[in-house]
C-alpha atoms as a PDB file:
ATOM      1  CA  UNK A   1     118.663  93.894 141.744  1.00  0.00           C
ATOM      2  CA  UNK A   2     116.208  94.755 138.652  1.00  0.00           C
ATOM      3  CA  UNK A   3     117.503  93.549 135.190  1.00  0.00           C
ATOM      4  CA  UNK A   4     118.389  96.897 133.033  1.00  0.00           C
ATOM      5  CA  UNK A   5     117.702  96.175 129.843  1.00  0.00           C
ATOM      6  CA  UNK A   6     117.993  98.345 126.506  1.00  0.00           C
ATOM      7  CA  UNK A   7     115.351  99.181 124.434  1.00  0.00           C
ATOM      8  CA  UNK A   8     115.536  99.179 120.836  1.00  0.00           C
ATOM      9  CA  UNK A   9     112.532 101.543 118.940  1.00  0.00           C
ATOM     10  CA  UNK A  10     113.446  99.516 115.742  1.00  0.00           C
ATOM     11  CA  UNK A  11     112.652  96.186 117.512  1.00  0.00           C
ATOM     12  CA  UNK A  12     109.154  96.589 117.791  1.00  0.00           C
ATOM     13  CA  UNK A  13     108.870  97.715 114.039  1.00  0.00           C
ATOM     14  CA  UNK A  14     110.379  94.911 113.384  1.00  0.00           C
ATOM     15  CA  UNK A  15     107.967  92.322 112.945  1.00  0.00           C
ATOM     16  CA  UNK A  16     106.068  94.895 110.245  1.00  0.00           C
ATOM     17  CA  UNK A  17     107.803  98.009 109.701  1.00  0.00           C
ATOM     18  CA  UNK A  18     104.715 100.199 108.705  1.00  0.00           C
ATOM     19  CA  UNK A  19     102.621  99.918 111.745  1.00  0.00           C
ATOM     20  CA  UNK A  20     104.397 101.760 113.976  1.00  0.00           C
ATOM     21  CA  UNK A  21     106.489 104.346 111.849  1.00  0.00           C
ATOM     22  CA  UNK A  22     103.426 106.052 110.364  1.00  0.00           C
ATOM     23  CA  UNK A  23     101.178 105.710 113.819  1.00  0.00           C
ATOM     24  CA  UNK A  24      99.450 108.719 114.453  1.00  0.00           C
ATOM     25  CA  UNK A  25      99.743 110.340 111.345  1.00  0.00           C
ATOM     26  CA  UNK A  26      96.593 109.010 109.551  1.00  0.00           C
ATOM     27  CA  UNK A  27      93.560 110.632 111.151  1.00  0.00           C
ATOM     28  CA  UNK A  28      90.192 110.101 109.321  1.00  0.00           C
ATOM     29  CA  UNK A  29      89.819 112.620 106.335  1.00  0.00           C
ATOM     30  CA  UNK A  30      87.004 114.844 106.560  1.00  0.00           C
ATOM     31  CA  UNK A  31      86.207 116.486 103.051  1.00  0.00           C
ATOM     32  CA  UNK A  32      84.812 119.684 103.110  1.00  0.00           C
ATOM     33  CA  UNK A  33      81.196 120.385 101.846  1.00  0.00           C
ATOM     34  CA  UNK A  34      81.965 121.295  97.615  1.00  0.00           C
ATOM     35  CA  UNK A  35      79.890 124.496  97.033  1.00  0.00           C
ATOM     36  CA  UNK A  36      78.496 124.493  93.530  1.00  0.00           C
ATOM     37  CA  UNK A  37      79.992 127.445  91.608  1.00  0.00           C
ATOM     38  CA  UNK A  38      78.323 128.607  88.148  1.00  0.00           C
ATOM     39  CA  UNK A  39      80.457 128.201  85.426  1.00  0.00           C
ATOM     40  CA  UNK A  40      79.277 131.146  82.652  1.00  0.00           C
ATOM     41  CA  UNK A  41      80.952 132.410  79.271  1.00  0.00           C
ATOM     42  CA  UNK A  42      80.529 136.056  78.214  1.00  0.00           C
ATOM     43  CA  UNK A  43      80.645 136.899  74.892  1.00  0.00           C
ATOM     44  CA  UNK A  44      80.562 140.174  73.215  1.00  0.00           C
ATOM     45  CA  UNK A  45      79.593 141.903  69.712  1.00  0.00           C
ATOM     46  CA  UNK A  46      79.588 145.481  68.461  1.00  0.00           C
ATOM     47  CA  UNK A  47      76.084 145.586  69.613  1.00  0.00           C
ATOM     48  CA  UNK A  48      75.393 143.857  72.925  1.00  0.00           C
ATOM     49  CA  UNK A  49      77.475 141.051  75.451  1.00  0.00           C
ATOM     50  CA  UNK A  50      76.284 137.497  75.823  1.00  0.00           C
ATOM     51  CA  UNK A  51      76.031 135.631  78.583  1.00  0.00           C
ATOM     52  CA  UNK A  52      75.392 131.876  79.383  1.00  0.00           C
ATOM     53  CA  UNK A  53      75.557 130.374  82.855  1.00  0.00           C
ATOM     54  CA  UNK A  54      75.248 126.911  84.368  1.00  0.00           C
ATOM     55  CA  UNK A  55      72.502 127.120  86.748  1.00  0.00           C
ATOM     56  CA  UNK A  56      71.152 123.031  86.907  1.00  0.00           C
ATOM     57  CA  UNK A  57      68.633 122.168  89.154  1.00  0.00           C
ATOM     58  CA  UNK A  58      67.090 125.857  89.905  1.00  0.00           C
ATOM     59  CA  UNK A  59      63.726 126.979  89.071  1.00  0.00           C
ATOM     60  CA  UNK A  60      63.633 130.274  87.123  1.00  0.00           C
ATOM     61  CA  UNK A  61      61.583 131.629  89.469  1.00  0.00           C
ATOM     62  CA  UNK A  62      64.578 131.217  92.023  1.00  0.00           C
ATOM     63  CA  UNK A  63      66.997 132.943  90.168  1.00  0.00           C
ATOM     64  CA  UNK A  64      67.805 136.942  90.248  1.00  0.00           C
ATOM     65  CA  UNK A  65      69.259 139.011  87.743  1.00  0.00           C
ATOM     66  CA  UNK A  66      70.426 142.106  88.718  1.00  0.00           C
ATOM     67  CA  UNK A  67      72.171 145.246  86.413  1.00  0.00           C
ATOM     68  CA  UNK A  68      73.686 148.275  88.097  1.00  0.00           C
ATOM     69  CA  UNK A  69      75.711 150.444  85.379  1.00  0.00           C
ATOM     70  CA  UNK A  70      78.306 148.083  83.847  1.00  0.00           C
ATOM     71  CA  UNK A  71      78.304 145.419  86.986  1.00  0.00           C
ATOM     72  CA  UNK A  72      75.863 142.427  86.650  1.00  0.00           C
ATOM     73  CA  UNK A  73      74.614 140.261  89.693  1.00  0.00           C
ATOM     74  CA  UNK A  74      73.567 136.829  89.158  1.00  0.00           C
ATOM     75  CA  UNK A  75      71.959 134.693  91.946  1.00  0.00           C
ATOM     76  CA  UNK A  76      70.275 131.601  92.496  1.00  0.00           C
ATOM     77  CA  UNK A  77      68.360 129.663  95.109  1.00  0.00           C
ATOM     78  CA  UNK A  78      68.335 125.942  95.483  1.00  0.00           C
ATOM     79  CA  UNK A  79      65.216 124.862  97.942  1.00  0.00           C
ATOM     80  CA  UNK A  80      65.785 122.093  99.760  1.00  0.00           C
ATOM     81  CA  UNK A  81      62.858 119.761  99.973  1.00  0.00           C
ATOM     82  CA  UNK A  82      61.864 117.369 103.062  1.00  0.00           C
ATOM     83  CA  UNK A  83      61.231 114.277 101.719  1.00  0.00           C
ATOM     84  CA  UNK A  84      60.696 111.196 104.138  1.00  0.00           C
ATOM     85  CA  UNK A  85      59.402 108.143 103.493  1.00  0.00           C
ATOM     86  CA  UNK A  86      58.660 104.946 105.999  1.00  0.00           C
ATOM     87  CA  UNK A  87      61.656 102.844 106.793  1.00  0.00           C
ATOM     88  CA  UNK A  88      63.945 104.705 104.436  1.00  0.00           C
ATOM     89  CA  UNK A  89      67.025 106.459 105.725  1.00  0.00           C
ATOM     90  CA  UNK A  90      69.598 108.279 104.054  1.00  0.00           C
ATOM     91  CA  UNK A  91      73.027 107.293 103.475  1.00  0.00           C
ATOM     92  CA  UNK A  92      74.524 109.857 101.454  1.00  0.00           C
ATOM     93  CA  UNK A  93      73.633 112.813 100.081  1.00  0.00           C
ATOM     94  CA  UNK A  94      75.476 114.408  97.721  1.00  0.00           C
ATOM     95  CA  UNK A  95      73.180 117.364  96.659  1.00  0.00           C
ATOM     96  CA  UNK A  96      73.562 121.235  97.174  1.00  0.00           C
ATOM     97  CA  UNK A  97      71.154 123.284  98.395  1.00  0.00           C
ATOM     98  CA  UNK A  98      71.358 126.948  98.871  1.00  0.00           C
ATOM     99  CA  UNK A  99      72.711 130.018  97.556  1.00  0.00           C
ATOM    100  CA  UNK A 100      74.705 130.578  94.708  1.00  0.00           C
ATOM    101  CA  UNK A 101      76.334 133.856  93.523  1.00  0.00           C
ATOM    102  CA  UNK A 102      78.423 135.689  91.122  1.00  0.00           C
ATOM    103  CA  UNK A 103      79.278 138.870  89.969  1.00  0.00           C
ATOM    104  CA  UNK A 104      81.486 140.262  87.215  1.00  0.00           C
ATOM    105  CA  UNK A 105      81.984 144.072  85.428  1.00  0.00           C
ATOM    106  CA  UNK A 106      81.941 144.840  81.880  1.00  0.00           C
ATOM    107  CA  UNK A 107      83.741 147.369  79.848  1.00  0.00           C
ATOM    108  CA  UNK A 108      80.553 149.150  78.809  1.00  0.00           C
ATOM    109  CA  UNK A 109      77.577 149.933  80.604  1.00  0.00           C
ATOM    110  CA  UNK A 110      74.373 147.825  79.693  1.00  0.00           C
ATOM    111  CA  UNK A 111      71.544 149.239  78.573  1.00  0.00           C
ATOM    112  CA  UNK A 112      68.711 147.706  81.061  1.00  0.00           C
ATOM    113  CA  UNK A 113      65.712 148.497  79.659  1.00  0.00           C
ATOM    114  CA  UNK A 114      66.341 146.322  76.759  1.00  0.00           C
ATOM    115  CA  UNK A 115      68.129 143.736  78.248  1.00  0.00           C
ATOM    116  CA  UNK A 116      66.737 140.042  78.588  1.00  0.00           C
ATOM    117  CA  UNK A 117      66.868 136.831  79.948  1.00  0.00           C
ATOM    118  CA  UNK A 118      65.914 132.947  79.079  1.00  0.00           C
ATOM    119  CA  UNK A 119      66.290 130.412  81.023  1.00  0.00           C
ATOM    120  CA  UNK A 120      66.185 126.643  79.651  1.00  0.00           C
ATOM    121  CA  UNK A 121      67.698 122.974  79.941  1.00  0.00           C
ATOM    122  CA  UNK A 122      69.878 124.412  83.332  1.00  0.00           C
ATOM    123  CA  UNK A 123      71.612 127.102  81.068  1.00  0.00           C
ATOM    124  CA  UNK A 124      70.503 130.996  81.780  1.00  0.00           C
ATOM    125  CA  UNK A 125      71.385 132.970  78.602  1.00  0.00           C
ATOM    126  CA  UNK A 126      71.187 136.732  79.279  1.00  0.00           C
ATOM    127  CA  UNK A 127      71.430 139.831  76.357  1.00  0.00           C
ATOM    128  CA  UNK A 128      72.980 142.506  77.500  1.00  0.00           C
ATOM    129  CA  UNK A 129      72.749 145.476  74.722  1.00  0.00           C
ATOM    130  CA  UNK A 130      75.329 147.951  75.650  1.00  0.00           C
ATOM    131  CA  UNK A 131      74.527 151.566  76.131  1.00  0.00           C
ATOM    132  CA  UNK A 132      74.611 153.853  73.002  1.00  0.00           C
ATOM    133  CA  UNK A 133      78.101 155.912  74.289  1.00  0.00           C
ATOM    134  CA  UNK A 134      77.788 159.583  74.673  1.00  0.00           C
ATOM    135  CA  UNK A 135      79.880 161.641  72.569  1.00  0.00           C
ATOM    136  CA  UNK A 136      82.402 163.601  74.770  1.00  0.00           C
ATOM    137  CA  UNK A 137      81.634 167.404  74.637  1.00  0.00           C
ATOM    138  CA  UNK A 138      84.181 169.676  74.144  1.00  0.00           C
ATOM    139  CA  UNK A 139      84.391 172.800  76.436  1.00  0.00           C
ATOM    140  CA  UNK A 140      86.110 176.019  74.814  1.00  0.00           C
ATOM    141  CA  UNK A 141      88.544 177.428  77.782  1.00  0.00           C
ATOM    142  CA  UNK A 142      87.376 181.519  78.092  1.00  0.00           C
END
């Protein structure tokens, strides 16, 4: 006759308690690609709003400023260059490269035509007069 013997889970976490309890459980972590956001402040006077974004590493040429009524479009394009040299590989690469975007609405409408931009040191700073407000006209009901 076979031997029938019990079997104990504990006894083979036994000798080290940790190896088999969390088995399974730790899978290599994969992180997920970071997409560069642009961080801006928006500041506003009696006159005109103020705006200064974090756009590192773009060339002004690459970035788009667009102005529809109160709602302004900012976008920027990162390039990515090929760059290979003899015996060299990469290891890790930690750069971003592509397309960046963000939009926001403000209280007044802007008034385009005099609006501008500069662009230096990574930091876009856009004026944004505001649009001289039309005086509400009154209608007499006949």
């Amino acid at each position: 006759m076979a031997n029938i013997t019990r079997f104990d889970p504990f006894e083979l976490a036994a000798a080290d308690p940790f190896d088999n309890l969390f088995r399974g459980f730790f899978r290599p972590v994969q992180i997920e690609k970071e997409v560069p956001q642009m961080r801006m402040d928006v500041k506003e006077d009696d006159k005109a709003y103020h705006v200064h974004a974090e756009i590192p590493g773009v060339n002004k040429e690459d970035i788009q400023v667009t102005i529809d009524g109160n709602t302004v479009t900012i976008s920027a394009e990162t390039k990515k260059e090929s760059e290979q040299k003899e015996g060299e590989k990469v290891l890790r690469r930690e750069r971003y490269y592509g397309r960046v975007s963000r939009s926001f609405a403000l209280e007044s409408e802007v008034d385009e035509a005099s609006a501008s931009a500069k662009y230096q040191d990574g930091v876009l700073e856009l004026t944004l007069p505001k649009k001289a407000a039309t005086s509400a006209k009154r209608l007499t009901v006949q």
